[in-house]
PDB file of N, CA and C in Angstrom:
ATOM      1  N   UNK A   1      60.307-102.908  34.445  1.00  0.00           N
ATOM      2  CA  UNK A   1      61.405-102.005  34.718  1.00  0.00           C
ATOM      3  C   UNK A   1      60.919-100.570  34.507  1.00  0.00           C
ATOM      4  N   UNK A   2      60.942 -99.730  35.492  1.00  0.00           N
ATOM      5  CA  UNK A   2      60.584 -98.259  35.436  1.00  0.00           C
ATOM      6  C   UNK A   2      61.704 -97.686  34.426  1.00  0.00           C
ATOM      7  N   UNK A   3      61.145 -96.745  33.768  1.00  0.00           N
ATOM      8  CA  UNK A   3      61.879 -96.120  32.590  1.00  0.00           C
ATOM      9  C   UNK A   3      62.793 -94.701  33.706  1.00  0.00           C
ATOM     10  N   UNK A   4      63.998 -94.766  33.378  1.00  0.00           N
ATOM     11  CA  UNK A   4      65.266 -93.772  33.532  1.00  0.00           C
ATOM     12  C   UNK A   4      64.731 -92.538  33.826  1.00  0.00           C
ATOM     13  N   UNK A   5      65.058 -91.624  34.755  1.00  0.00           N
ATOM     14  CA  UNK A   5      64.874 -90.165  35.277  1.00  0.00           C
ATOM     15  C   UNK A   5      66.167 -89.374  35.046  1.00  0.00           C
ATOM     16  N   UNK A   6      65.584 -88.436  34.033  1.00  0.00           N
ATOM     17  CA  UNK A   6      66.320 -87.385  33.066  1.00  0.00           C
ATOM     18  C   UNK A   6      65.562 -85.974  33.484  1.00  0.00           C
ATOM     19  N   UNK A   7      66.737 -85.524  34.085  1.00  0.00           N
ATOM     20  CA  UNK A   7      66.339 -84.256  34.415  1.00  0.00           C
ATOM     21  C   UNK A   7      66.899 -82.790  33.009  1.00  0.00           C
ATOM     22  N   UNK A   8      65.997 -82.391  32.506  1.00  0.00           N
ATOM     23  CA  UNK A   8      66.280 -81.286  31.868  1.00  0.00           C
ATOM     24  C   UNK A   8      66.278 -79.904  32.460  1.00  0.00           C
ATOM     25  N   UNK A   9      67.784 -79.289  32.664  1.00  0.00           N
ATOM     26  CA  UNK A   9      67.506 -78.220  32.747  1.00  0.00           C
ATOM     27  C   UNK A   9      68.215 -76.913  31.897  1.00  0.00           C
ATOM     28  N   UNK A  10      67.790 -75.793  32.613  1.00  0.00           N
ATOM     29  CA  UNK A  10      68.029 -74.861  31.208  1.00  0.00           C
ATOM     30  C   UNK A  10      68.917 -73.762  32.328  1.00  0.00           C
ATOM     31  N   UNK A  11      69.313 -74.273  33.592  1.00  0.00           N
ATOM     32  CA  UNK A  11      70.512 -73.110  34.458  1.00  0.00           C
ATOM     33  C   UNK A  11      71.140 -74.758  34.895  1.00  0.00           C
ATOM     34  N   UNK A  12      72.472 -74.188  34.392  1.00  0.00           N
ATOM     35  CA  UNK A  12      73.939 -74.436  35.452  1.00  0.00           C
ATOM     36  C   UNK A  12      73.755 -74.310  36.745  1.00  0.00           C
ATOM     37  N   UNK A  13      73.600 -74.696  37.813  1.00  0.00           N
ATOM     38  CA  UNK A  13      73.835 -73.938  38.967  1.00  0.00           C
ATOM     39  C   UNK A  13      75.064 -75.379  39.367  1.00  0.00           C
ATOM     40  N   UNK A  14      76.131 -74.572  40.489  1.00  0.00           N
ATOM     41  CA  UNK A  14      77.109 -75.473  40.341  1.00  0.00           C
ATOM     42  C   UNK A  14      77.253 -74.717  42.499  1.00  0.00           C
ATOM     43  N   UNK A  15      77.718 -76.025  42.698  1.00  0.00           N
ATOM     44  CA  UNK A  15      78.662 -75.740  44.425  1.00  0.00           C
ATOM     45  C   UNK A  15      80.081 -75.515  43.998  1.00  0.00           C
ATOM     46  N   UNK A  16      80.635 -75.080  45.072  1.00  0.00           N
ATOM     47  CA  UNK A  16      81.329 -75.152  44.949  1.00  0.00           C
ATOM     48  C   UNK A  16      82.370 -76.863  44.636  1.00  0.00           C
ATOM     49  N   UNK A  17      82.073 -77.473  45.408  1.00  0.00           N
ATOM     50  CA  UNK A  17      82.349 -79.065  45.549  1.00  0.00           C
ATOM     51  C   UNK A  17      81.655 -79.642  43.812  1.00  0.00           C
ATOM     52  N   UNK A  18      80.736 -79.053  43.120  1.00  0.00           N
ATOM     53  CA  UNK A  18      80.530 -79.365  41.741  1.00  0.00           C
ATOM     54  C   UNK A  18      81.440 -79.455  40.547  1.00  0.00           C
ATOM     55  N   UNK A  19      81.873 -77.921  41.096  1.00  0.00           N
ATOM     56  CA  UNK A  19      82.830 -77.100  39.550  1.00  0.00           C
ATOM     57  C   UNK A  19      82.515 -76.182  40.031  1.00  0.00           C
ATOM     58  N   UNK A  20      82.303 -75.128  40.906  1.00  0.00           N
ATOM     59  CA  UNK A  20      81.909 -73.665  40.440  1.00  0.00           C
ATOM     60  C   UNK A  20      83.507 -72.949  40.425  1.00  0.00           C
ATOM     61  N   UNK A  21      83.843 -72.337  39.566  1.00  0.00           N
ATOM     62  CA  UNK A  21      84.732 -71.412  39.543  1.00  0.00           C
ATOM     63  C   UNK A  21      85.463 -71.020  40.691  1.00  0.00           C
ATOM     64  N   UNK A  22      86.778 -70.721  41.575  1.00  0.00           N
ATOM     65  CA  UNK A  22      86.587 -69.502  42.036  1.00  0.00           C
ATOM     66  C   UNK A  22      86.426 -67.936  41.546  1.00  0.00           C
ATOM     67  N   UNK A  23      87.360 -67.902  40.247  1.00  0.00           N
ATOM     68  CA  UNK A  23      87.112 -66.763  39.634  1.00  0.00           C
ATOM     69  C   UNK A  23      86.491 -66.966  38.307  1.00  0.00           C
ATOM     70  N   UNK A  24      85.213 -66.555  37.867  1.00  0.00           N
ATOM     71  CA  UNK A  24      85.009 -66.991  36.230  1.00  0.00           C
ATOM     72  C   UNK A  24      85.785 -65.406  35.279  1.00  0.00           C
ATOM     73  N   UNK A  25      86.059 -66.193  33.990  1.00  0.00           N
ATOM     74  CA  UNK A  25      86.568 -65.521  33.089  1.00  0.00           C
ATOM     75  C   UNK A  25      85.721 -65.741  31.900  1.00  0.00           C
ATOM     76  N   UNK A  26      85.423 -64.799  31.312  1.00  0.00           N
ATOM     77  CA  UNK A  26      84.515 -64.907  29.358  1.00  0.00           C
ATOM     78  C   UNK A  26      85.743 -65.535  29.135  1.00  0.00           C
ATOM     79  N   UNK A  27      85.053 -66.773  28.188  1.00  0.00           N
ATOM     80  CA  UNK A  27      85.314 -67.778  26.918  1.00  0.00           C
ATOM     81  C   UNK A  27      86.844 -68.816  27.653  1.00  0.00           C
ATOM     82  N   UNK A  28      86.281 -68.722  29.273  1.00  0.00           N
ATOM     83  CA  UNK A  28      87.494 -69.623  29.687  1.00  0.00           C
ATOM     84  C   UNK A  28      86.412 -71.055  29.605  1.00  0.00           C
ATOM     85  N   UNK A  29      87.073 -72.643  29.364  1.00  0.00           N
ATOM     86  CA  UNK A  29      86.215 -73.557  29.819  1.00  0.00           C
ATOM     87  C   UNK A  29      86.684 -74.159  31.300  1.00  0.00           C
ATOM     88  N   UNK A  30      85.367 -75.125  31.743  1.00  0.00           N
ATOM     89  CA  UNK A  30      85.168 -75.053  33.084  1.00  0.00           C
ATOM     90  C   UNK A  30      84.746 -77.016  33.286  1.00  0.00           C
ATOM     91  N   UNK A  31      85.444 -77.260  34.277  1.00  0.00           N
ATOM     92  CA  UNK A  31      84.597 -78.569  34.304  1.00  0.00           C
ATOM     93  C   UNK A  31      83.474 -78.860  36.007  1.00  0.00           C
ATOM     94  N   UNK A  32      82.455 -79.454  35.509  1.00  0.00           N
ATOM     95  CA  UNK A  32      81.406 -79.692  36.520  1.00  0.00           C
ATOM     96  C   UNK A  32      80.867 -81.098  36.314  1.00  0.00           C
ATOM     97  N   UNK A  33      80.501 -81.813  37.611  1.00  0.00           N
ATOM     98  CA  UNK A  33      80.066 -82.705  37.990  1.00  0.00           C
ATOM     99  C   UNK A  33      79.226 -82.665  38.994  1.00  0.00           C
ATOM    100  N   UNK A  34      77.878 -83.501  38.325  1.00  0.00           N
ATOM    101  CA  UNK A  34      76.467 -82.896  39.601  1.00  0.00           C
ATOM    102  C   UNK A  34      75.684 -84.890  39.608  1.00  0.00           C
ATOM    103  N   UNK A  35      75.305 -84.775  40.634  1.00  0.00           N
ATOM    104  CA  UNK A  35      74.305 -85.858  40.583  1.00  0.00           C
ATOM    105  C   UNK A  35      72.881 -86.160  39.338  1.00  0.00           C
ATOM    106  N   UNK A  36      72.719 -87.214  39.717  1.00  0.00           N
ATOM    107  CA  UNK A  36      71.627 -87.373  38.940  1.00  0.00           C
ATOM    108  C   UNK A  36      71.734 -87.468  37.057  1.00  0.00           C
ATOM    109  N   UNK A  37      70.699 -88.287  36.686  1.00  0.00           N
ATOM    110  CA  UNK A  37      71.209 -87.897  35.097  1.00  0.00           C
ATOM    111  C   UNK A  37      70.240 -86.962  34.647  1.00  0.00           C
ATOM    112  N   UNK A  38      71.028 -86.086  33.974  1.00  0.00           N
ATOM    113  CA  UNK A  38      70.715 -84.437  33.346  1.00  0.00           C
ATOM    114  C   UNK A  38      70.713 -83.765  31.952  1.00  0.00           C
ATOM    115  N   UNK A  39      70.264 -83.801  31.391  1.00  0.00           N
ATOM    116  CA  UNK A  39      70.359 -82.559  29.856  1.00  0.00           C
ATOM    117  C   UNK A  39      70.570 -80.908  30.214  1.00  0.00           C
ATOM    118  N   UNK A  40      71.391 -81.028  29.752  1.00  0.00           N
ATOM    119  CA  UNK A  40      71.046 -79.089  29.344  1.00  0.00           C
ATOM    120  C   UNK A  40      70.951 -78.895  27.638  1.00  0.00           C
ATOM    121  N   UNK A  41      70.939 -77.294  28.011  1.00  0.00           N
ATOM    122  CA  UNK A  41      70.456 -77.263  26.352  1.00  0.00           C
ATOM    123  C   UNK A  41      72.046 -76.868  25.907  1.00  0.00           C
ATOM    124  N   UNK A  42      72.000 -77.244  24.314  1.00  0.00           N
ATOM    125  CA  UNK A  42      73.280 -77.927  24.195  1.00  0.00           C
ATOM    126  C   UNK A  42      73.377 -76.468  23.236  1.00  0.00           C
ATOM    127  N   UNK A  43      74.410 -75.819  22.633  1.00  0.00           N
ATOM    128  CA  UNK A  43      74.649 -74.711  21.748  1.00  0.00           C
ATOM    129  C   UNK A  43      74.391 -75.207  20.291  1.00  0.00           C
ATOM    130  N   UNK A  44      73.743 -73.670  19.930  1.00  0.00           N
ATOM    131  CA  UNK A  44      74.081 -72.353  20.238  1.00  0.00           C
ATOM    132  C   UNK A  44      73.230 -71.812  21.343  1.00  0.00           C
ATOM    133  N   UNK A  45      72.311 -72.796  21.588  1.00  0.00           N
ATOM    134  CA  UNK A  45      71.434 -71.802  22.854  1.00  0.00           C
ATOM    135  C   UNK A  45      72.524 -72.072  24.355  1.00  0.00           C
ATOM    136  N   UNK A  46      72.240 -71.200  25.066  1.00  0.00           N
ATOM    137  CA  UNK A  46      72.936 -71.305  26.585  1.00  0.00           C
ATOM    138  C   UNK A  46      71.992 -71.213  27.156  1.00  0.00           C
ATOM    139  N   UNK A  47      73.033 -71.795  28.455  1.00  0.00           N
ATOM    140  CA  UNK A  47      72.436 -72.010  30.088  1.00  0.00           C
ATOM    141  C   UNK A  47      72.608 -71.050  30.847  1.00  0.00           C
ATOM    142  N   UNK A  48      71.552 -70.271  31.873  1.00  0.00           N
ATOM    143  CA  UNK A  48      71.799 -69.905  32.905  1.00  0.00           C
ATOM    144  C   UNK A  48      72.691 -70.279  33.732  1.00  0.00           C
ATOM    145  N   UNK A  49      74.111 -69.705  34.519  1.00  0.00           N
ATOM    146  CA  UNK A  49      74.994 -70.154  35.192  1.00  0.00           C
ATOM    147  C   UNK A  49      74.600 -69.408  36.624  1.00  0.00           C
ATOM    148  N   UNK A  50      74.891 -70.490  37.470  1.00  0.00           N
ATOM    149  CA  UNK A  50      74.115 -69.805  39.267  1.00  0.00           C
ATOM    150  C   UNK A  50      75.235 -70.419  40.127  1.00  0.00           C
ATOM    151  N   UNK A  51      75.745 -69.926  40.754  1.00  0.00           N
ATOM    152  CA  UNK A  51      76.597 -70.415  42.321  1.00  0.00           C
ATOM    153  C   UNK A  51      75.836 -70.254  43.038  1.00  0.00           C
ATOM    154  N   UNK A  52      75.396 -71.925  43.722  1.00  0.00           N
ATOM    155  CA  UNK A  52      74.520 -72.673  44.820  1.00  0.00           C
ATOM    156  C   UNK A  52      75.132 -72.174  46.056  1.00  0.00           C
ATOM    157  N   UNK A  53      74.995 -71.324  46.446  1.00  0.00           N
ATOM    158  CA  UNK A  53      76.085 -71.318  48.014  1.00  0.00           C
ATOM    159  C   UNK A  53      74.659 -71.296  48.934  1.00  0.00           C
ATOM    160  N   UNK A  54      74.992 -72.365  49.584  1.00  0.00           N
ATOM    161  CA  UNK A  54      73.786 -72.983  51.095  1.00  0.00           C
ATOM    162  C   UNK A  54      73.220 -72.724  50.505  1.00  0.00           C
ATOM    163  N   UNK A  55      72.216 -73.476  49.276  1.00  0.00           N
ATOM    164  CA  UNK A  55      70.701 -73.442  49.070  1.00  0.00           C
ATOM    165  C   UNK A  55      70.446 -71.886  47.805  1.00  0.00           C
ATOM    166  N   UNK A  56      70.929 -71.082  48.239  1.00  0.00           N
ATOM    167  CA  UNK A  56      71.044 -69.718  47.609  1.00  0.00           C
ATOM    168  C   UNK A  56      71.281 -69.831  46.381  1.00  0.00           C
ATOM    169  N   UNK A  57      70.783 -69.662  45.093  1.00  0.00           N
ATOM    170  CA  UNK A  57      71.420 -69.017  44.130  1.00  0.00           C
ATOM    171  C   UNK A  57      71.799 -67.477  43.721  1.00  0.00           C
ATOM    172  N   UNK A  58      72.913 -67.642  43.143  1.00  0.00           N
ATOM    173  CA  UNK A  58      73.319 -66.343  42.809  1.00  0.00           C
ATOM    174  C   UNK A  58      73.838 -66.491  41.263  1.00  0.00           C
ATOM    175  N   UNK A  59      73.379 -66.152  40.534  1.00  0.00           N
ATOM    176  CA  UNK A  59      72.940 -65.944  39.093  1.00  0.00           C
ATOM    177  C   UNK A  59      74.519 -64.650  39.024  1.00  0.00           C
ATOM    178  N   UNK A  60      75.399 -65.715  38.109  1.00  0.00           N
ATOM    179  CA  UNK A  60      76.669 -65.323  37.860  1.00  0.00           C
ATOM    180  C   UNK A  60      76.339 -64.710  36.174  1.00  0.00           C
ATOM    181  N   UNK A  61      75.999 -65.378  35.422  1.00  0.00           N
ATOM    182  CA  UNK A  61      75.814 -65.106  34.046  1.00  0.00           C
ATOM    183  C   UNK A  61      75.521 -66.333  33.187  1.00  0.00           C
ATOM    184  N   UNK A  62      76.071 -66.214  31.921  1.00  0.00           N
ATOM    185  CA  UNK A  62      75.396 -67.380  31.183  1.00  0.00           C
ATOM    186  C   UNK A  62      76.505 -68.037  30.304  1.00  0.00           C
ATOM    187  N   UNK A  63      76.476 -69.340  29.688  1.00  0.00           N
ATOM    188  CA  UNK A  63      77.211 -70.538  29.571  1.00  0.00           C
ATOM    189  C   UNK A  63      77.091 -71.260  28.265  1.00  0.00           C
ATOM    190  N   UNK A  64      77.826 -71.691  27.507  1.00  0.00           N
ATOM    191  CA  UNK A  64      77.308 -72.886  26.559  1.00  0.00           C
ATOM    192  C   UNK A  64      78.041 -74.403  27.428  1.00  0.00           C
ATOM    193  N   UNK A  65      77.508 -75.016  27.386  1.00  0.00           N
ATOM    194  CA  UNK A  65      77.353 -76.592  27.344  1.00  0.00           C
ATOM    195  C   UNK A  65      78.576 -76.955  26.299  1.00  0.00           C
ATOM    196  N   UNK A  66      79.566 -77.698  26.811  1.00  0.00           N
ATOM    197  CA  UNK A  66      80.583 -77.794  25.355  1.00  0.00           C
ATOM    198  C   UNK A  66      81.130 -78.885  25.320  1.00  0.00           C
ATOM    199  N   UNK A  67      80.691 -80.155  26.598  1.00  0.00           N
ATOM    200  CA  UNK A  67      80.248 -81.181  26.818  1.00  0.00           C
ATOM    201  C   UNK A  67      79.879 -81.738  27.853  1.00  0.00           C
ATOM    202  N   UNK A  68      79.241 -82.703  27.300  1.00  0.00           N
ATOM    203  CA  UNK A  68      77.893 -83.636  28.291  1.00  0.00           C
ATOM    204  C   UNK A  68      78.000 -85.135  28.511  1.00  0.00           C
ATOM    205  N   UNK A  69      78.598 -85.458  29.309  1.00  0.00           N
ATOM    206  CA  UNK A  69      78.350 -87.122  29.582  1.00  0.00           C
ATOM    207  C   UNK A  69      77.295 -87.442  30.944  1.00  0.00           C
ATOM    208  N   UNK A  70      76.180 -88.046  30.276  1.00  0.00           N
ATOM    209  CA  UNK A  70      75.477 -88.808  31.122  1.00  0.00           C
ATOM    210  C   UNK A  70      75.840 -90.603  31.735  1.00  0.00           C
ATOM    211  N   UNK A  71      76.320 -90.361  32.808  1.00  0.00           N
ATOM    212  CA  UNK A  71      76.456 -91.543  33.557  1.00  0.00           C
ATOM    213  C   UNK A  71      75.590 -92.356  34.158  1.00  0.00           C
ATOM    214  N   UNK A  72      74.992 -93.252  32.859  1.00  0.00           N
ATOM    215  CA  UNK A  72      73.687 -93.681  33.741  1.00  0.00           C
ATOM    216  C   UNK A  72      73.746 -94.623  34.441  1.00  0.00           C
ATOM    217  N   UNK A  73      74.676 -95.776  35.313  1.00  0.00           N
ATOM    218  CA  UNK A  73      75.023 -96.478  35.849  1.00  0.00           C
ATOM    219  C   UNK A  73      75.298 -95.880  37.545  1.00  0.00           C
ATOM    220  N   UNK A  74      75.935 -94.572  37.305  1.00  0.00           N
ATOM    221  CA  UNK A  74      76.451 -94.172  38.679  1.00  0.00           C
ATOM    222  C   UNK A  74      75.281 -92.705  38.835  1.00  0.00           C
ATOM    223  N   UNK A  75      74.278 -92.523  37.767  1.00  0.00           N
ATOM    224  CA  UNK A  75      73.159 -91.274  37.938  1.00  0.00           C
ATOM    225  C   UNK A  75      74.378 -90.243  38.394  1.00  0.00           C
ATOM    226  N   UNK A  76      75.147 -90.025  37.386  1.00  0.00           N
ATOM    227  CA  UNK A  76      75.766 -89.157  37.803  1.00  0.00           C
ATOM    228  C   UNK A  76      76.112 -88.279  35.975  1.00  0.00           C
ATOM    229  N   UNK A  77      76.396 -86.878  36.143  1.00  0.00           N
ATOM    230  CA  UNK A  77      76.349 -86.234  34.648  1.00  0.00           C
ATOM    231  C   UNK A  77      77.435 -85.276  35.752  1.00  0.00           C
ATOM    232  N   UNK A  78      78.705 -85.287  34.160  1.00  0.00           N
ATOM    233  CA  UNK A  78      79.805 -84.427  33.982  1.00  0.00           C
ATOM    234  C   UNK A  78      80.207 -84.052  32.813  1.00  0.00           C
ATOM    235  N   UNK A  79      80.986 -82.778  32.522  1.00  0.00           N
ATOM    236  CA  UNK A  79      81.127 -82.179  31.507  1.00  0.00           C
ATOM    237  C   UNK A  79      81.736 -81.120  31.541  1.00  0.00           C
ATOM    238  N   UNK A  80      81.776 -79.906  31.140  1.00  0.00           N
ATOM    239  CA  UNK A  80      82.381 -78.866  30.585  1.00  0.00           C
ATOM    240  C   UNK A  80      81.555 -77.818  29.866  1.00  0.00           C
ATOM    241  N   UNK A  81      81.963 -76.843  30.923  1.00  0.00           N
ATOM    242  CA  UNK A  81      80.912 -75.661  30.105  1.00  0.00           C
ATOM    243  C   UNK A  81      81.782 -73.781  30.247  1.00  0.00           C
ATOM    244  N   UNK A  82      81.644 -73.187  29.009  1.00  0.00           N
ATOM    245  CA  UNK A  82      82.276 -72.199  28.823  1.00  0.00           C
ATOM    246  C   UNK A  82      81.764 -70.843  28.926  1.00  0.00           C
ATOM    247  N   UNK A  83      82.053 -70.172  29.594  1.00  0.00           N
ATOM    248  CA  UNK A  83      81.766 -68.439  30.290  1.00  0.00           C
ATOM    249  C   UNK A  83      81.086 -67.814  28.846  1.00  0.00           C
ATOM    250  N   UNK A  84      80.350 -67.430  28.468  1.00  0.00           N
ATOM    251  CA  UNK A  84      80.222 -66.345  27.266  1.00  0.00           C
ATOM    252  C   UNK A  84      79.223 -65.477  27.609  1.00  0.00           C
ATOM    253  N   UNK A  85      78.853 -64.970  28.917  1.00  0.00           N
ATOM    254  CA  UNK A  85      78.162 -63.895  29.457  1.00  0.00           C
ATOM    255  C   UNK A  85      79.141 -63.347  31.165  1.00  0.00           C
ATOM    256  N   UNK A  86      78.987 -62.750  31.342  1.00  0.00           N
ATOM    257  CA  UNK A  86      78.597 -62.510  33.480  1.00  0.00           C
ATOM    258  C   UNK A  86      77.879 -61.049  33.540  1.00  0.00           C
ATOM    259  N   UNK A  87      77.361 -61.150  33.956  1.00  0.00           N
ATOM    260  CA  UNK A  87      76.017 -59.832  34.402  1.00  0.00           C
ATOM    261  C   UNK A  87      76.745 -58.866  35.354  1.00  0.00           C
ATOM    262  N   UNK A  88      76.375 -57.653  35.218  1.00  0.00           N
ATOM    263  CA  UNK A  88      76.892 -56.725  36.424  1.00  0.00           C
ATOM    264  C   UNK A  88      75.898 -56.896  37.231  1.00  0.00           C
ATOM    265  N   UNK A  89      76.635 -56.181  38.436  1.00  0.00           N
ATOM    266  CA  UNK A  89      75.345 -56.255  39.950  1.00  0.00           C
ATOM    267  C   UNK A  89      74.511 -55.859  39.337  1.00  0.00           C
ATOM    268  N   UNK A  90      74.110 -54.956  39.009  1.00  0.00           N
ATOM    269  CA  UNK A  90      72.185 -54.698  38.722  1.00  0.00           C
ATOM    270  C   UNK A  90      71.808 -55.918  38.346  1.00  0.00           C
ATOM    271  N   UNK A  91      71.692 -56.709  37.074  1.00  0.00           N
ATOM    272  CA  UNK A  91      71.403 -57.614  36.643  1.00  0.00           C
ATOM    273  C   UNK A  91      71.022 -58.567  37.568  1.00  0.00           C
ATOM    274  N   UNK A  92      72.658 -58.976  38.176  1.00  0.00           N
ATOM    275  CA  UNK A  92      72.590 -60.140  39.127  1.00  0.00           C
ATOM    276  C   UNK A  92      71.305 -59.694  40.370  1.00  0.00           C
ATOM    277  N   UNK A  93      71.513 -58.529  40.884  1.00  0.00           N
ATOM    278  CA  UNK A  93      70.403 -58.238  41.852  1.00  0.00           C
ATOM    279  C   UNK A  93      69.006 -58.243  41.842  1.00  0.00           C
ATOM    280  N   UNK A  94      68.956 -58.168  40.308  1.00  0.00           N
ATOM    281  CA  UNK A  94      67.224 -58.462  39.789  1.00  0.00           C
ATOM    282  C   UNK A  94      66.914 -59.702  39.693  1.00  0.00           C
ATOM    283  N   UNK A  95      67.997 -60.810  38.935  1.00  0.00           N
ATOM    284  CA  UNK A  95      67.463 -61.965  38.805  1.00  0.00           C
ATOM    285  C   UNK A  95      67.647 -62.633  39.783  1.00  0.00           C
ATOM    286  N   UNK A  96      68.624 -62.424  40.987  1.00  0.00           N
ATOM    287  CA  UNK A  96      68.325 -63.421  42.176  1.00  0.00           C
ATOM    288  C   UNK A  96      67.303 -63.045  43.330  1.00  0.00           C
ATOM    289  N   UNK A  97      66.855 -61.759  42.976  1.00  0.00           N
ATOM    290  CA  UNK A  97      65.880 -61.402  43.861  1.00  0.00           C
ATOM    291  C   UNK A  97      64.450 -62.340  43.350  1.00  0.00           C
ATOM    292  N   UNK A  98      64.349 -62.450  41.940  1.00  0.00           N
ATOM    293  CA  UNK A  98      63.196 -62.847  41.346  1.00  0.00           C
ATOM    294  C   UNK A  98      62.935 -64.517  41.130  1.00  0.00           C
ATOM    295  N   UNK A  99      64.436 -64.843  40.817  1.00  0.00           N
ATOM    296  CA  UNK A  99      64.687 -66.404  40.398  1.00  0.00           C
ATOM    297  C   UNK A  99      65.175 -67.521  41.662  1.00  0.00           C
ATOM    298  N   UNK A 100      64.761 -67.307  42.557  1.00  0.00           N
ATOM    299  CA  UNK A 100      65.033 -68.054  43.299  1.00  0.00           C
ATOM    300  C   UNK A 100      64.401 -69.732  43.096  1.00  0.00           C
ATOM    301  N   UNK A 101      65.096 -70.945  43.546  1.00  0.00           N
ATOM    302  CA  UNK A 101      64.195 -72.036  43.389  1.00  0.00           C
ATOM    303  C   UNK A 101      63.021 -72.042  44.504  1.00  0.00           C
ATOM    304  N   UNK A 102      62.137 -72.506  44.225  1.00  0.00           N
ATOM    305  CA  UNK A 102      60.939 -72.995  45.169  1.00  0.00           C
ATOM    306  C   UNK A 102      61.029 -73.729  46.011  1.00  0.00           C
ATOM    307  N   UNK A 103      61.090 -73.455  47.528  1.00  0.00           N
ATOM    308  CA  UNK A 103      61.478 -73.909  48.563  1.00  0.00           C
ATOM    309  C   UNK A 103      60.812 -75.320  48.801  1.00  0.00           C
TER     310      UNK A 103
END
């Protein structure tokens, strides 16, 4: 039996069809559901938060993790995660110019 595929990552990025917000608010919580089974890093450290729109990220701000269920039957991970950053345009314009995923 091949051993389980656990993806760790350290950004949120969410679709809309995931969880992404339409409007985010600081210290509102949020719920998301993504494929695959996943870790993030759990608080006090946070996650990078990104809205996936077509392939694109756009680096909204940053997140704690405030819960995590891994579904390993359906490879599927849902949970809940809470606003405690958003970047102004400058910010956002530097890190999505720089952080893009690898095509």
């Amino acid at each position: 039996m091949a051993a389980a595929d656990l993806i760790i990552n350290d950004t949120l990025q969410l679709t809309d069809a995931q969880g992404f917000p339409r409007k985010l608010e600081l210290n509102r919580e949020y719920s998301f559901e993504k494929d695959k089974r996943r870790l993030y890093r759990l608080p006090p450290a946070r996650v990078f938060l990104a809205h996936n729109q077509n392939g694109k990220w756009d680096y909204k701000g940053e997140a704690l993790i405030t819960e995590l269920t891994i579904l390993p039957l359906e490879s599927k991970t849902c949970g809940k995660f809470k606003v405690v950053k958003l970047y102004s345009e400058e910010h956002r314009k530097v890190l999505n110019e720089h952080q893009q995923p690898a095509e």
